[in-house]
Protein backbone atom coordinates (compact mmCIF):
# COMPACT_ATOMS: atom_id res chain seq x y z
CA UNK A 1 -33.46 -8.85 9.69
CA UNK A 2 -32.06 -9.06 6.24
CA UNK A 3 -28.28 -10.87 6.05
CA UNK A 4 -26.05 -9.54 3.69
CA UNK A 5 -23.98 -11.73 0.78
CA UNK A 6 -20.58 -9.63 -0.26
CA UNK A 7 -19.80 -10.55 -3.56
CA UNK A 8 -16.40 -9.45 -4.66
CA UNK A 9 -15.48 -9.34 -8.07
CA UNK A 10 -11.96 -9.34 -9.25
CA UNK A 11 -11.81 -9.66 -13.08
CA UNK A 12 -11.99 -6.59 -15.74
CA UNK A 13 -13.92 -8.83 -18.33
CA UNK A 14 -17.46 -8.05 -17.50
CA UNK A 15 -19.82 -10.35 -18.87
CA UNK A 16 -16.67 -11.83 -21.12
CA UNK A 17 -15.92 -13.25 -17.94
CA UNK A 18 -15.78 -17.04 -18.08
CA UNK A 19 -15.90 -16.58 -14.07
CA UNK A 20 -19.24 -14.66 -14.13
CA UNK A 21 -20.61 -16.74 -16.32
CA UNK A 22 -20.56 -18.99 -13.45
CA UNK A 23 -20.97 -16.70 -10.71
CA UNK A 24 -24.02 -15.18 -12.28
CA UNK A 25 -26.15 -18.57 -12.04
CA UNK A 26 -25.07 -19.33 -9.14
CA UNK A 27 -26.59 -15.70 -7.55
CA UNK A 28 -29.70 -16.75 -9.50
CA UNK A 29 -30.40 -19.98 -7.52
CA UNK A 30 -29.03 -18.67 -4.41
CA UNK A 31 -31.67 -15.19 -4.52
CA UNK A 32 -34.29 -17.77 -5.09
CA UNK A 33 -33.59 -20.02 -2.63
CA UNK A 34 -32.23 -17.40 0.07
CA UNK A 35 -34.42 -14.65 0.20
CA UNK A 36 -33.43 -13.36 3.22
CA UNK A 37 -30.08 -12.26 1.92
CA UNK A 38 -29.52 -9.42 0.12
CA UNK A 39 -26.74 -8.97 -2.27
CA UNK A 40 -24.29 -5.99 -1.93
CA UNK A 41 -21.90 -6.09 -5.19
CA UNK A 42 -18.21 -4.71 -5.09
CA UNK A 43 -16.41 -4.76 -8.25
CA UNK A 44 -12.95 -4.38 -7.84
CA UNK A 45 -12.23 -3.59 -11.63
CA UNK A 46 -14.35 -0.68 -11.34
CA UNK A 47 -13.54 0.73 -7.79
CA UNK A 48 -10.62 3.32 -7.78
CA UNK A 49 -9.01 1.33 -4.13
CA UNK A 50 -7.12 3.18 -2.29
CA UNK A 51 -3.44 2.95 -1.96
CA UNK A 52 -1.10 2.10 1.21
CA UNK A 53 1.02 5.35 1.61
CA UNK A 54 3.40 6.25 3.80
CA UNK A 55 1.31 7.90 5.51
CA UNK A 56 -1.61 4.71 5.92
CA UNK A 57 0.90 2.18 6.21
CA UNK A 58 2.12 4.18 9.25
CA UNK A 59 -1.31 3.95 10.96
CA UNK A 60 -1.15 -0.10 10.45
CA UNK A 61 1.96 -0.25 13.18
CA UNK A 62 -0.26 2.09 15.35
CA UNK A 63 -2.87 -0.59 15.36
CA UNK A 64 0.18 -3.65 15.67
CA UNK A 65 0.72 -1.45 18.90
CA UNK A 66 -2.85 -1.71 19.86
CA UNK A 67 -3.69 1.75 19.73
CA UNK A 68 -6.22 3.31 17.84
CA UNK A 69 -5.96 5.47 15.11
CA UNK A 70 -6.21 9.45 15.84
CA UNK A 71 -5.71 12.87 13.69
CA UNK A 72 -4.21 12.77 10.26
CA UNK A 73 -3.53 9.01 10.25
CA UNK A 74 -7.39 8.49 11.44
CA UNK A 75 -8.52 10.94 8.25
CA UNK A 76 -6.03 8.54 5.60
CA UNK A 77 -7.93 5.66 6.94
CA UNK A 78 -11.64 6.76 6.32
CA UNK A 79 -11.68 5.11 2.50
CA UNK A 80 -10.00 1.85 3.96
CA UNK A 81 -11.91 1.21 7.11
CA UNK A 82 -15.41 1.68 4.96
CA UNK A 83 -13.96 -1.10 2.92
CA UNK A 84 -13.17 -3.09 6.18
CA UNK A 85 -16.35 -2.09 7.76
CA UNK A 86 -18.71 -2.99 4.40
CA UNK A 87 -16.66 -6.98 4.59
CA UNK A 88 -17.38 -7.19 8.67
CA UNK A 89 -20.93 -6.36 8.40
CA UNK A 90 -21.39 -9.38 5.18
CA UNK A 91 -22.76 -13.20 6.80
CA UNK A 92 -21.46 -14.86 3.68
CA UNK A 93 -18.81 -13.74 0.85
CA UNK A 94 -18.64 -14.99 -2.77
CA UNK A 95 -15.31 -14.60 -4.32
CA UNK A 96 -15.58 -14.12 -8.56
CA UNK A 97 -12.05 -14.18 -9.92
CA UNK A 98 -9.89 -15.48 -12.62
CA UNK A 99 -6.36 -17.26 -11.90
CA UNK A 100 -4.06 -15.20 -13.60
CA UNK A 101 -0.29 -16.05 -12.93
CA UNK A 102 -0.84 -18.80 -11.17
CA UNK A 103 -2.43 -16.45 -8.57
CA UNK A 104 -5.12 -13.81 -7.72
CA UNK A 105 -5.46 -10.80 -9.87
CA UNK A 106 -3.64 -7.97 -8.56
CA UNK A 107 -6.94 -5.65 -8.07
CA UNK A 108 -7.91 -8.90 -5.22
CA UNK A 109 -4.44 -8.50 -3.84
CA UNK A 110 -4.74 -5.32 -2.79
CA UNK A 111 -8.40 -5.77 -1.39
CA UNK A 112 -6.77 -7.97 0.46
CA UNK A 113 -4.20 -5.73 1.81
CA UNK A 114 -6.31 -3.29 2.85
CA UNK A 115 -8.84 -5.01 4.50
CA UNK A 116 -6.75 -7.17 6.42
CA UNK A 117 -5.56 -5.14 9.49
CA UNK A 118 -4.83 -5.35 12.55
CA UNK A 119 -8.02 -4.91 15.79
CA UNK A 120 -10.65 -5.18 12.93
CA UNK A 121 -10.01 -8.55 10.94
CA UNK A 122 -7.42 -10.05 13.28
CA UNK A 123 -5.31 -9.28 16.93
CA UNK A 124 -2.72 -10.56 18.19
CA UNK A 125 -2.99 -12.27 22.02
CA UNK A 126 -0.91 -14.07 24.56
CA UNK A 127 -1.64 -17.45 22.93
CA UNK A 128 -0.65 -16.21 19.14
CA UNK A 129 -3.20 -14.76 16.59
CA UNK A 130 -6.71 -14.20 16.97
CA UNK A 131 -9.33 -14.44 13.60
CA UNK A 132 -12.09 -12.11 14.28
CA UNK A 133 -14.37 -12.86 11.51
CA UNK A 134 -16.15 -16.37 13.04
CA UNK A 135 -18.96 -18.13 11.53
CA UNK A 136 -19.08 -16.79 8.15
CA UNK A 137 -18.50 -18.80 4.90
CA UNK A 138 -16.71 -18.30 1.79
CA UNK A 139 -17.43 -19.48 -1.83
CA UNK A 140 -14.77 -19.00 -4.70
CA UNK A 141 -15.59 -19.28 -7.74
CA UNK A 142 -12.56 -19.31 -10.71
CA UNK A 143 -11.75 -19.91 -14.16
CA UNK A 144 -8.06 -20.87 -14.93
CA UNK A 145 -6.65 -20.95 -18.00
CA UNK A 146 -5.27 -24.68 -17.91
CA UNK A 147 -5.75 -27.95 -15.96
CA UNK A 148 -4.60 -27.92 -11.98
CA UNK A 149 -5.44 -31.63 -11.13
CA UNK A 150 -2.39 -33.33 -11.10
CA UNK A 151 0.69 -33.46 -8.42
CA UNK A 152 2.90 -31.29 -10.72
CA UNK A 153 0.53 -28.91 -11.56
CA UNK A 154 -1.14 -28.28 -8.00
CA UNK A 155 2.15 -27.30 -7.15
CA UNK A 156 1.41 -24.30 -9.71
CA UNK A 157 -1.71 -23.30 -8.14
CA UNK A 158 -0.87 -20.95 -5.64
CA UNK A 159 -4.92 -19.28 -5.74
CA UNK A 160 -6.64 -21.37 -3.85
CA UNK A 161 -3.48 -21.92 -0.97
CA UNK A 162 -3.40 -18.44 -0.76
CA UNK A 163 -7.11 -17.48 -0.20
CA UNK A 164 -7.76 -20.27 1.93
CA UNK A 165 -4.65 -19.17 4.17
CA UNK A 166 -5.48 -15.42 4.44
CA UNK A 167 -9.27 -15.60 5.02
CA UNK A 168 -8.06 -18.68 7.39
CA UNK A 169 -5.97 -16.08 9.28
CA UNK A 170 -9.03 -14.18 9.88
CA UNK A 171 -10.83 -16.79 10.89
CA UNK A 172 -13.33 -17.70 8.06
CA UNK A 173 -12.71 -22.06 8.12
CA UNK A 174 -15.93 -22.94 5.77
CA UNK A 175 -14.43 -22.33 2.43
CA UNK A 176 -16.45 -23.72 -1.03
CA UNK A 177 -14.13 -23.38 -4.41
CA UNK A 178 -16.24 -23.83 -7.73
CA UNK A 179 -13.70 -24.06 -10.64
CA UNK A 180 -13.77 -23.92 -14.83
CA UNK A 181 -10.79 -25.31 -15.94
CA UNK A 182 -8.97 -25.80 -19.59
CA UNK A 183 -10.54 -22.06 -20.48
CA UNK A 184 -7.04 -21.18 -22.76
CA UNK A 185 -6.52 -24.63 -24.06
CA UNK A 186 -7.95 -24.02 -27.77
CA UNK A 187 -10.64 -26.59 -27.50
CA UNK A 188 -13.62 -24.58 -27.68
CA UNK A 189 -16.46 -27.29 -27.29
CA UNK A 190 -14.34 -28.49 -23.94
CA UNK A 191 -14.34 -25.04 -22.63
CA UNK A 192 -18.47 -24.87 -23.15
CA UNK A 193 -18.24 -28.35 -21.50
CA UNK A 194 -16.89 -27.23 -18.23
CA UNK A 195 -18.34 -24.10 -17.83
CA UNK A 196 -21.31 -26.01 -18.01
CA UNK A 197 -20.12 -28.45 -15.14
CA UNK A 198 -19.04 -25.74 -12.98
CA UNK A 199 -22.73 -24.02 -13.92
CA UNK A 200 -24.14 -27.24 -12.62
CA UNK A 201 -21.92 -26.82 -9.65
CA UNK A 202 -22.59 -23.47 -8.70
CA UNK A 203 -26.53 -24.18 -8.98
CA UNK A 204 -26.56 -27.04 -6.70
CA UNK A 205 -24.35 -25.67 -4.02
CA UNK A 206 -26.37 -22.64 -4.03
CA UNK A 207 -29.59 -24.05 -3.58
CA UNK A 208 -28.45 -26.78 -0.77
CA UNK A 209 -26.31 -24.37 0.98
């Protein structure tokens, strides 16, 4: 049986993309090497997502309530629980996207908002929150436009805190970041240079995972 890599891309650039210039190598080695995986693409830049309404936010406190969904507020939630459904049934997720504002993209955000409910991603029990998504892995791999490597500036980076809290909450723990750093910093031949490294990267990780 055939397990399934999600890879989510969050960055309008297309192949301008100093993050798929990474990403793309690294699905390269990883199809060669993992052939029993097949890759289902979702490209947020592209997708028209669908927003939280009145009407679907109402059917998240139905769920907080442990209910199920039923009628209208079952019919608002078809689009959002095939996104939800197509991110349960992945083994392994690869994350393509830019830091921009010190964060996530906004199209990632609100991904992230919809697929992150209540009785299918987490529930809440006697003894606090329960992750339902166990045993799966996450790789991230991001461009940023400067250098996050020092105390002062780590404090900047709110990307990788964030992911690794939110897909923590659902319960993914084995998390892989693969980063290109100094990509606005003017110095062209440096930018080349650590593309390259986080190329390198990518490949390796890919082909030991």
């Amino acid at each position: 049986m055939k397990k399934k890599l999600l890879h989510i891309i969050a960055t309008p650039r297309g192949e301008e993309s100093y993050t798929l210039q990474i990403s793309r190598p690294f699905l390269e080695t990883f199809r060669q090497k993992h052939p029993e995986f097949i890759i289902d693409e979702l490209d947020l830049a592209k997708k028209d997502l669908p927003s939280l309404t009145v009407k679907s936010v109402s059917g998240k406190y139905v769920l907080l309530q442990g209910k199920d969904l039923f009628g209208q507020l079952k019919e608002s939630w078809t689009e959002i629980i095939q996104y939800i459904e197509q991110f349960l049934s992945s083994d392994l997720y690869l994350i393509s996207t830019p830091m921009w504002n010190f964060d996530i993209p906004y199209m990632l955000k609100q991904y992230i908002d919809l697929i992150v409910q209540p009785k299918y991603l987490f529930r809440y029990t006697k003894s606090g929150v329960e992750g339902l998504v166990i045993n799966k892995k996450m790789v991230v791999i991001t461009s940023r436009g400067g250098f996050y490597n020092t105390a002062k500036t780590q404090a900047l980076d709110f990307q990788e805190p964030y992911l690794r809290e939110i897909f923590g909450f659902v319960g993914i723990k084995d998390f892989t970041f693969i980063k290109a750093e100094g990509m606005d910093m003017g110095n062209e031949e440096m930018q080349k240079q650590n593309i390259r490294e986080a190329i390198s990267q990518a490949q390796t990780f890919a082909a030991n995972m």
